[in-house]
N, C-alpha and C. Protein backbone atom coordinates (compact mmCIF):
# COMPACT_ATOMS: atom_id res chain seq x y z
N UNK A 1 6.31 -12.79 -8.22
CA UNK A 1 5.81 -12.25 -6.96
C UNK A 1 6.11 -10.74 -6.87
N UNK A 2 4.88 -10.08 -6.41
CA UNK A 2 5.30 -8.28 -5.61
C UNK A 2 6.58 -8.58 -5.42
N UNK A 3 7.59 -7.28 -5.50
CA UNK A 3 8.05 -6.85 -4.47
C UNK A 3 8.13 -6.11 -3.25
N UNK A 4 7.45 -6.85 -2.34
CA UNK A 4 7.04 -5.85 -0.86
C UNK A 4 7.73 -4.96 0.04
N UNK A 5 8.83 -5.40 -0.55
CA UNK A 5 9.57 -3.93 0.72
C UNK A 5 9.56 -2.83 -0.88
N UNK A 6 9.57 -3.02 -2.40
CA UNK A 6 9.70 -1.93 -3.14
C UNK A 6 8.21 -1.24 -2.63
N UNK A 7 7.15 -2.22 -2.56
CA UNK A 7 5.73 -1.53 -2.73
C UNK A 7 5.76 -0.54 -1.30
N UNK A 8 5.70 -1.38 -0.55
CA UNK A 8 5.91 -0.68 0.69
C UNK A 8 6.94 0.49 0.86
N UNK A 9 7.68 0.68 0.35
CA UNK A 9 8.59 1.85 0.23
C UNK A 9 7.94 2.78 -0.81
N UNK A 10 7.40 2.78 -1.56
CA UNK A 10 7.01 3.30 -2.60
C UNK A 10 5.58 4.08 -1.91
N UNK A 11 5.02 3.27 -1.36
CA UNK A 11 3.40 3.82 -0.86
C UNK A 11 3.84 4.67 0.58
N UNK A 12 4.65 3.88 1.43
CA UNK A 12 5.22 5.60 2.00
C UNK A 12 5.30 6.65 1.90
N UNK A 13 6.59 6.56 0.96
CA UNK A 13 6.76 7.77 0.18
C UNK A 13 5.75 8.75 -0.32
N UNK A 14 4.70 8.02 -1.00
CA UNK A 14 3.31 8.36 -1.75
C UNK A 14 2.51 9.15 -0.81
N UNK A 15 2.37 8.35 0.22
CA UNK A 15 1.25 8.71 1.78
C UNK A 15 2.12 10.10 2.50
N UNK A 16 3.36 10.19 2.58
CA UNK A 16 4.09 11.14 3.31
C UNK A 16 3.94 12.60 1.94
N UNK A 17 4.15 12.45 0.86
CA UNK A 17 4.22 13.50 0.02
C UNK A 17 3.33 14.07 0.17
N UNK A 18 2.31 13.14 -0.68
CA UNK A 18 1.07 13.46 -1.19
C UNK A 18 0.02 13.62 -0.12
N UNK A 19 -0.01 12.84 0.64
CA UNK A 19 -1.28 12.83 1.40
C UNK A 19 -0.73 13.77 2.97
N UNK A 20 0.64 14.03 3.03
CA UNK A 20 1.07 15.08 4.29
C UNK A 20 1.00 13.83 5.40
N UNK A 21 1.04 12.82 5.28
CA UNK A 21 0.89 11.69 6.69
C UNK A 21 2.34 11.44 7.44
N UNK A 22 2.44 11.81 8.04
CA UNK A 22 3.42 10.89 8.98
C UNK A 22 3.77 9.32 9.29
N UNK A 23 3.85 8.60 8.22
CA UNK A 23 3.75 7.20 8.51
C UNK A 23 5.06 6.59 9.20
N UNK A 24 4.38 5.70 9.99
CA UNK A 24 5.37 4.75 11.30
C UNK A 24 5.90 3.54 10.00
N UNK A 25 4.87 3.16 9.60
CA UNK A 25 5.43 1.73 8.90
C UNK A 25 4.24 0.92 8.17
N UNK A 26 4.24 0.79 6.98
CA UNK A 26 3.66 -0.03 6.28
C UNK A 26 3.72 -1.63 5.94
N UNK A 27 3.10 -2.47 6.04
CA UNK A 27 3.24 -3.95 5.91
C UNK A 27 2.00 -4.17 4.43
N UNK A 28 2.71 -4.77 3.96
CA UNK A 28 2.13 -5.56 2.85
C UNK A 28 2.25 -7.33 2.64
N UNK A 29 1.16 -7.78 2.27
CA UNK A 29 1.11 -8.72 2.72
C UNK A 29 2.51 -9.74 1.25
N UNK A 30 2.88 -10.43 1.65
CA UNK A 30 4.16 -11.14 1.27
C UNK A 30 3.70 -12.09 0.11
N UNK A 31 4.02 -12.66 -0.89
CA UNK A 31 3.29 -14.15 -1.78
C UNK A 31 2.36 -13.20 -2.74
N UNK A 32 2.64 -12.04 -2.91
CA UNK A 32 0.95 -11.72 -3.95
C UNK A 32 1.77 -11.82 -5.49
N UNK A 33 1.35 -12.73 -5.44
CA UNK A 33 1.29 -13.08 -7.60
C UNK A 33 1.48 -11.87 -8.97
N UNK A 34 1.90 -11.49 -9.50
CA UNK A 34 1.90 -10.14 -10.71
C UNK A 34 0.76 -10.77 -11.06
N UNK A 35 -0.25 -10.47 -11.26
CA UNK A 35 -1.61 -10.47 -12.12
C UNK A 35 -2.15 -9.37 -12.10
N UNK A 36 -2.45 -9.15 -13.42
CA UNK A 36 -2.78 -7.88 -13.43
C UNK A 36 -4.68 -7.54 -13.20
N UNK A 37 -4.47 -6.69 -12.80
CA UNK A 37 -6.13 -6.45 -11.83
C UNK A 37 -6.33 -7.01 -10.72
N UNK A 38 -5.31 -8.20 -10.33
CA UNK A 38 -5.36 -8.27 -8.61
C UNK A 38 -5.68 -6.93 -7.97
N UNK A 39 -6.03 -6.90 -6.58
CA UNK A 39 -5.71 -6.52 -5.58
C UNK A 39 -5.25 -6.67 -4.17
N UNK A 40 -4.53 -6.57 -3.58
CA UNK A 40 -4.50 -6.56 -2.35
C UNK A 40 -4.21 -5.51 -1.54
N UNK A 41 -4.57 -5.71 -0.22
CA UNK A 41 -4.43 -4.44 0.92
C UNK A 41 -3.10 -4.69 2.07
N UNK A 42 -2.88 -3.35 1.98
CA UNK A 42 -1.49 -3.28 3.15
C UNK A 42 -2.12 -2.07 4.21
N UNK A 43 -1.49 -2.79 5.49
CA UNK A 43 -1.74 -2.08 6.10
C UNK A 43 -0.95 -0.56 6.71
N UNK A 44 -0.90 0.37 6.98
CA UNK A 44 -0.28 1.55 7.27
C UNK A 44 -0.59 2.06 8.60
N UNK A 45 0.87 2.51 9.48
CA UNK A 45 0.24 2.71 10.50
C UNK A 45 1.11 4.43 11.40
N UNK A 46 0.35 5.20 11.24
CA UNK A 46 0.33 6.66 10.85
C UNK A 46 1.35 6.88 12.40
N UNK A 47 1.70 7.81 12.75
CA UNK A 47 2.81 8.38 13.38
C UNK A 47 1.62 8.83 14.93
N UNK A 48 0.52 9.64 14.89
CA UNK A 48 -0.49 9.60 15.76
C UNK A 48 -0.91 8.12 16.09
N UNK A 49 -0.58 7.21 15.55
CA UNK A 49 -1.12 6.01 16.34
C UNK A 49 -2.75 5.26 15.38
N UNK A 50 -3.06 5.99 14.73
CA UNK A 50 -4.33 5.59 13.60
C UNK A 50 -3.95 4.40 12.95
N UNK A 51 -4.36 3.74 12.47
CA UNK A 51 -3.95 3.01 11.04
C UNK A 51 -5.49 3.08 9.77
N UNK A 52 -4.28 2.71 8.81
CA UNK A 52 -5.42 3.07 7.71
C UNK A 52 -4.71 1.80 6.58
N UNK A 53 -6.14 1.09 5.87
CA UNK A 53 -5.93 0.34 4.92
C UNK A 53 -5.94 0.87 3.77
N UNK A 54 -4.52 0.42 2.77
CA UNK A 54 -4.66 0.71 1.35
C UNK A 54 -4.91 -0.22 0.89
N UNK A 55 -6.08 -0.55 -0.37
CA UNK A 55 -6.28 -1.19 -1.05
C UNK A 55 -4.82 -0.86 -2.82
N UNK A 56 -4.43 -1.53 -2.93
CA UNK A 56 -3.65 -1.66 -4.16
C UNK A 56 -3.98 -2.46 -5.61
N UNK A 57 -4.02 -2.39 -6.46
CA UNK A 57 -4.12 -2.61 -7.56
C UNK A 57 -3.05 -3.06 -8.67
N UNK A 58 -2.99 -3.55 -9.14
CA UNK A 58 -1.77 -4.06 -10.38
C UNK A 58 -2.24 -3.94 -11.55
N UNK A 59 -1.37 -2.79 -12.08
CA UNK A 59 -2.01 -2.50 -13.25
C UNK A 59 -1.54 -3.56 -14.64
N UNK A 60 -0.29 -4.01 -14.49
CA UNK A 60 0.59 -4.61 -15.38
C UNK A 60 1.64 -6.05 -15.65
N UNK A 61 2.09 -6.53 -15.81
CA UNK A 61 3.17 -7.78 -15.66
C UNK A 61 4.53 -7.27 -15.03
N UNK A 62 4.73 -6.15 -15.30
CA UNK A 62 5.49 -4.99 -14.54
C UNK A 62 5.54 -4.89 -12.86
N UNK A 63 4.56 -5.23 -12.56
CA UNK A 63 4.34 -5.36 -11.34
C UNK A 63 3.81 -3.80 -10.70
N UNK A 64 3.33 -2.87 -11.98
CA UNK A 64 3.14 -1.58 -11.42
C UNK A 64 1.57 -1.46 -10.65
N UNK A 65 1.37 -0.61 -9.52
CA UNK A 65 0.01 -0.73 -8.81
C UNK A 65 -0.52 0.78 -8.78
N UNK A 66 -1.16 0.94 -8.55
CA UNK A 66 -1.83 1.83 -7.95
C UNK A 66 -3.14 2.46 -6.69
N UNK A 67 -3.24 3.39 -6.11
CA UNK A 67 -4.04 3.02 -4.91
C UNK A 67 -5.70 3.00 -5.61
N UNK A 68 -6.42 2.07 -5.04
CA UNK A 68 -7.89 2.04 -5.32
C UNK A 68 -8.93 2.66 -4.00
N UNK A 69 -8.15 2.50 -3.36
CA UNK A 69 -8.99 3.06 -2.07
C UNK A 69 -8.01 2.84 -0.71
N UNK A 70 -8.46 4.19 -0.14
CA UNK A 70 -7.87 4.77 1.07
C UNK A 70 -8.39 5.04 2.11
N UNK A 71 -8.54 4.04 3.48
CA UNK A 71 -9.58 4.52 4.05
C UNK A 71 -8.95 3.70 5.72
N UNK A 72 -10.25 4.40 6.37
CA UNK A 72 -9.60 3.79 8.51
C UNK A 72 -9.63 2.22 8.12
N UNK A 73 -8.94 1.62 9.51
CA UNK A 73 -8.79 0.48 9.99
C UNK A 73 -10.05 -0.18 9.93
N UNK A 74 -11.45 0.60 10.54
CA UNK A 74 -12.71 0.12 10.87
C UNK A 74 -13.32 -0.02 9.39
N UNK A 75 -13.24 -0.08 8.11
CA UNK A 75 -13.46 -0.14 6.53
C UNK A 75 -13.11 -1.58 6.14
């Protein structure tokens, strides 16, 4: 299984550096399997009050992901 508080800590971090966001708190959803080329989406919910869905990706048995798409709540 993910580890969801690593992913979720990790895509914070990612969204606050890189992307300049202010994030309140990220949730990822709990039970997702290491397979690689899964995806699943967590939700993020920005410091202004917005939220925005990341789509995630698994690149490996590693459990490593990456973002596939970044986009509003209404997506």
């Amino acid at each position: 299984m993910i580890d969801t508080t690593k992913i979720e800590e990790q895509l914070e971090a990612n969204l606050r550096n890189a992307q300049k966001e202010k994030v309140e708190s990220v949730e990822c959803p709990s039970g997702q399997k290491v397979e690689k080329g899964a995806t699943f989406i967590c939700s993020v919910n920005l410091s202004d009050g917005k939220e925005q869905k990341v789509t995630l990706e698994i690149d490996d048995s590693e459990a490593d992901v990456h973002i596939t798409h970044l986009g509003g709540a209404n997506e």
